[in-house]
N, C-alpha and C. Protein backbone atom coordinates (compact mmCIF):
# COMPACT_ATOMS: atom_id res chain seq x y z
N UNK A 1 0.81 -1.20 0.00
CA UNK A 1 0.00 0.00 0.00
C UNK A 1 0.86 1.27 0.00
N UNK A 2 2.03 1.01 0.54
CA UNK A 2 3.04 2.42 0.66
C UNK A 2 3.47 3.08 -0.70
N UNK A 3 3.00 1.45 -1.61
CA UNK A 3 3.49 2.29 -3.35
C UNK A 3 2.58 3.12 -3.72
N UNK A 4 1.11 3.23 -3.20
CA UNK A 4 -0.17 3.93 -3.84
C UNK A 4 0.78 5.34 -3.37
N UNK A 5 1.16 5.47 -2.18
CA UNK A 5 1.50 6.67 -1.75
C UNK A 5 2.31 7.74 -2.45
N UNK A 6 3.58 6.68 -2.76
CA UNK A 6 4.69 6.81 -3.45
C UNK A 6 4.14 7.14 -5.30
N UNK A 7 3.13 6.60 -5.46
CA UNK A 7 2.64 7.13 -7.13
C UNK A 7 2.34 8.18 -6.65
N UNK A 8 0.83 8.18 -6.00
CA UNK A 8 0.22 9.32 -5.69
C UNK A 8 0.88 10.74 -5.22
N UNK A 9 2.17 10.72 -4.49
CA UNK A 9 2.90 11.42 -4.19
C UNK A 9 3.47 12.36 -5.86
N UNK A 10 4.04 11.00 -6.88
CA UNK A 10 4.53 11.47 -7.75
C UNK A 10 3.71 12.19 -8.61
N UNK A 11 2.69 11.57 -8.86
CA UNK A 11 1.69 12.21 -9.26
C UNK A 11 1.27 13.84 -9.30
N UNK A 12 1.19 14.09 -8.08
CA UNK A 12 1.44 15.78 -7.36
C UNK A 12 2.53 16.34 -7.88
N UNK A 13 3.12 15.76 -7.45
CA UNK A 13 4.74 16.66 -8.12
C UNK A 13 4.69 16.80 -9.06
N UNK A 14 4.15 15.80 -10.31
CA UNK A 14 4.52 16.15 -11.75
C UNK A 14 3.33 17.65 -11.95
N UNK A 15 2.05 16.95 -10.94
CA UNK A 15 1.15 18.40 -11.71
C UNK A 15 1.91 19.63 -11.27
N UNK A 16 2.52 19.42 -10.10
CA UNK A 16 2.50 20.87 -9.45
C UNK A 16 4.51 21.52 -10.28
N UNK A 17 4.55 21.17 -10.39
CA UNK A 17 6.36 21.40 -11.00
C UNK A 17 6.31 22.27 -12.18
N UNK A 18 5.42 22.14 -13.21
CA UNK A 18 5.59 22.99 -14.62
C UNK A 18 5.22 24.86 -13.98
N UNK A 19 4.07 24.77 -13.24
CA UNK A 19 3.94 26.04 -12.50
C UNK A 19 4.68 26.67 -11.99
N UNK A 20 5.62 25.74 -11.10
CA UNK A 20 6.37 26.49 -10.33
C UNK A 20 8.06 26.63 -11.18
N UNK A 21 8.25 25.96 -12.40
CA UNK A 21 9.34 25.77 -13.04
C UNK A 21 9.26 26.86 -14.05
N UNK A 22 7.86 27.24 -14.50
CA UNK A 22 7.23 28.03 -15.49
C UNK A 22 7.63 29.79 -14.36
N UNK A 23 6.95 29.76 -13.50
CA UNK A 23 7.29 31.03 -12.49
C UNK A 23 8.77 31.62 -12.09
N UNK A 24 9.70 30.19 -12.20
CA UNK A 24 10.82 30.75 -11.87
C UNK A 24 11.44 31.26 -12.89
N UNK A 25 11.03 30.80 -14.21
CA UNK A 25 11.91 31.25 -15.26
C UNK A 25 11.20 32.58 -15.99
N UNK A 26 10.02 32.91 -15.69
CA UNK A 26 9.44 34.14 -16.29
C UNK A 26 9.69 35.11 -15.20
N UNK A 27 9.51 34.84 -14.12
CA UNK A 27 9.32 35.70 -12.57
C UNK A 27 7.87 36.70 -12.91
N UNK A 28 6.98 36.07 -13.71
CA UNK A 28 5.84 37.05 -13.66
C UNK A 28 4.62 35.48 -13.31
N UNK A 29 3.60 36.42 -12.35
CA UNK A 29 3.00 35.55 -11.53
C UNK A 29 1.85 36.58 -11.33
N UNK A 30 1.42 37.53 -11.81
CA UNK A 30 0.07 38.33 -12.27
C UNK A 30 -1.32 37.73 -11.91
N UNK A 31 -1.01 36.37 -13.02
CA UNK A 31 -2.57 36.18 -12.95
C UNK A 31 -2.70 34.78 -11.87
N UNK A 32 -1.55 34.44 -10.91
CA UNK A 32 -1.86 33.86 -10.15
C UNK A 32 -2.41 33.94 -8.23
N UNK A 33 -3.29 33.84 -8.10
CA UNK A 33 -3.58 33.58 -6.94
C UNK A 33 -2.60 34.03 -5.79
N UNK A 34 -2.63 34.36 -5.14
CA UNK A 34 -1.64 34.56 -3.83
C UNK A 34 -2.43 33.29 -3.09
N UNK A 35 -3.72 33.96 -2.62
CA UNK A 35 -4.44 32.88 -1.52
C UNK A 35 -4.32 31.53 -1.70
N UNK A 36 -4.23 31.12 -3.27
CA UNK A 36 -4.28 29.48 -3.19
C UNK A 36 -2.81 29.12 -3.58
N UNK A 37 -1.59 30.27 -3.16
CA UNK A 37 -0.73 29.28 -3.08
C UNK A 37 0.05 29.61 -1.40
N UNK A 38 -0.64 30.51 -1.22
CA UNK A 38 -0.57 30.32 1.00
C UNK A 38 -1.18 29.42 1.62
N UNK A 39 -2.64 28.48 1.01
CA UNK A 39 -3.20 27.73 1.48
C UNK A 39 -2.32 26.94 1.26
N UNK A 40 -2.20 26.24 0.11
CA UNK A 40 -1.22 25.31 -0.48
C UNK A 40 -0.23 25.11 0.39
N UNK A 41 0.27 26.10 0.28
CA UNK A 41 1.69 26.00 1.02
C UNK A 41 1.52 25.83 2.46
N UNK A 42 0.44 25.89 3.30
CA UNK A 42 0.51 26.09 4.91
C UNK A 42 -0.07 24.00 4.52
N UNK A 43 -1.20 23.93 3.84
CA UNK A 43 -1.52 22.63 4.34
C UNK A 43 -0.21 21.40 3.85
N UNK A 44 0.33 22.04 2.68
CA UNK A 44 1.75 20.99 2.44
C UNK A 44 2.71 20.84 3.77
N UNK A 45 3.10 22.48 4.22
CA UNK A 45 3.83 22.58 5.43
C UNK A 45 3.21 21.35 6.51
N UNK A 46 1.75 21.56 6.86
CA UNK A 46 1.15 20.65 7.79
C UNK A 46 1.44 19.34 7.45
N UNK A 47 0.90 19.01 6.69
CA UNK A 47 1.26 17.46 5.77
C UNK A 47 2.56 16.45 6.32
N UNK A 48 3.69 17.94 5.60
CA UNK A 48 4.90 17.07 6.30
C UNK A 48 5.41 17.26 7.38
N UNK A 49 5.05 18.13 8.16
CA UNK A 49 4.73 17.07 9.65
C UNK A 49 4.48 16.66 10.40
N UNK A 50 3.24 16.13 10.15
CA UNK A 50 2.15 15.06 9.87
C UNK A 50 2.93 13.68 9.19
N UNK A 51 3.70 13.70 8.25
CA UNK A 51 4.37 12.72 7.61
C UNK A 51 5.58 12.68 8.29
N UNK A 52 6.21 13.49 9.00
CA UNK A 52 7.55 13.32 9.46
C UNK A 52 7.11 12.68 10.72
N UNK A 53 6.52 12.95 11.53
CA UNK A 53 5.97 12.48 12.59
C UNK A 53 4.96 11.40 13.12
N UNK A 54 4.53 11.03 11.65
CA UNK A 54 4.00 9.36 11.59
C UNK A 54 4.93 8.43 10.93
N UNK A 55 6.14 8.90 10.38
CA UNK A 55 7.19 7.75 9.86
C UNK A 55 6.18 7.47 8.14
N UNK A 56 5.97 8.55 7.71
CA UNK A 56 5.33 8.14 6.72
C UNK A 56 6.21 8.91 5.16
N UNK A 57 7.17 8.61 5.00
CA UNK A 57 7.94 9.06 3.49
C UNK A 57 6.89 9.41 2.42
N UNK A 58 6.27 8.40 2.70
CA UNK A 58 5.44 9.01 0.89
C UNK A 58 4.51 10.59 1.18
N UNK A 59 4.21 10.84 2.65
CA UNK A 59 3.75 12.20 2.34
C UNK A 59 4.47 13.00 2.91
N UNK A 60 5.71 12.95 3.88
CA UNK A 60 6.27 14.16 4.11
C UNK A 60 7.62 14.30 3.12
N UNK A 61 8.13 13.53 1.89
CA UNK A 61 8.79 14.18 0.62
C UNK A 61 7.93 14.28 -0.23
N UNK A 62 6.37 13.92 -0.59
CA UNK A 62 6.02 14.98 -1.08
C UNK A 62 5.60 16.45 -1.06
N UNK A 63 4.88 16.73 0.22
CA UNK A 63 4.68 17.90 0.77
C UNK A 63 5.71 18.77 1.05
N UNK A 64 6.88 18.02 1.54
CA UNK A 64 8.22 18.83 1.70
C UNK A 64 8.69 19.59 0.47
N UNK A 65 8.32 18.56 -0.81
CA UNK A 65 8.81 19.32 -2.29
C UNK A 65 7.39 20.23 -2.38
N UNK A 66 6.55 20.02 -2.29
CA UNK A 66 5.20 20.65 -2.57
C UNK A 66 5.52 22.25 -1.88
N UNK A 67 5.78 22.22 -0.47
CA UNK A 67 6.20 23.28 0.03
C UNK A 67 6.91 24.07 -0.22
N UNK A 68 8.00 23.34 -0.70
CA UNK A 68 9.27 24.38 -1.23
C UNK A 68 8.92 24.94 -2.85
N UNK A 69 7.86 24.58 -3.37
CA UNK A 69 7.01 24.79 -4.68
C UNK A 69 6.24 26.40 -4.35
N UNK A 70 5.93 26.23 -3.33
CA UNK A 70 4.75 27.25 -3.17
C UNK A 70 5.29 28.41 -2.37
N UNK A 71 5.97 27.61 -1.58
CA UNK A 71 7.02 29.11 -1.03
C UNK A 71 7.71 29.39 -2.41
N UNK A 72 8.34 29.11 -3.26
CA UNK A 72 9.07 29.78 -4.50
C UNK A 72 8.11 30.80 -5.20
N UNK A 73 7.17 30.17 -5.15
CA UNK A 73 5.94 30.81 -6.19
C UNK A 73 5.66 32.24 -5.30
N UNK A 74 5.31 31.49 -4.11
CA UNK A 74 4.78 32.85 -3.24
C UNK A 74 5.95 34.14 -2.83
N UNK A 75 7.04 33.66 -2.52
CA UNK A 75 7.98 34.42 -2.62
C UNK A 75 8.21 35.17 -4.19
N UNK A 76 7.98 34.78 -5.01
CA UNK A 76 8.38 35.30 -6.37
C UNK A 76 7.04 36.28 -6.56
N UNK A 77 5.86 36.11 -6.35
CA UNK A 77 4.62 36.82 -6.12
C UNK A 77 4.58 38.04 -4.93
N UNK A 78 5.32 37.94 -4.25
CA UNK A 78 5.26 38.69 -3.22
C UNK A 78 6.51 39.98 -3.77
N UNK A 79 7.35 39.58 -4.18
CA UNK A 79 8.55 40.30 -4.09
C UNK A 79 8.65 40.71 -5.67
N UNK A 80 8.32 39.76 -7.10
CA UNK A 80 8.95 40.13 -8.45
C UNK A 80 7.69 40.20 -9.15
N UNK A 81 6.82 39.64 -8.62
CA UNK A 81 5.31 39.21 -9.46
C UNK A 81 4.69 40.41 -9.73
């Protein structure tokens, strides 16, 4: 069952990566959301640890990358966007 995690994990990452790969290389972030990437980013933060603290890998490296996704975004929105 830990592999459903481990897809499902990958899964996320692949959606969430072109956004945040797309943001770093334009640094324009206009028509995106602030709010849904502070939510994002606080419940990923929660997630992993929630996952660090149940011994659970498949969701606290994804949320951990998820996090560091949305802080980039949100930092780049806050400061260049």
């Amino acid at each position: 069952m830990e592999y459903v995690g481990y897809v499902a994990g990958l899964f996320t990452l692949i959606g969430y990566l072109p956004q945040t790969i797309k943001t770093i290389r334009t640094q324009k972030t206009k028509d995106l959301s602030l709010a849904t990437f502070l939510i994002i980013g606080t419940s990923a933060v929660l997630w992993t640890i929630y996952g660090l603290g149940s011994n659970k890998p498949a969701i606290w490296i994804t949320n951990g990358i998820v996090s560091i996704c949305s802080i980039t975004i949100t930092y780049i929105k806050l400061n260049k966007g």
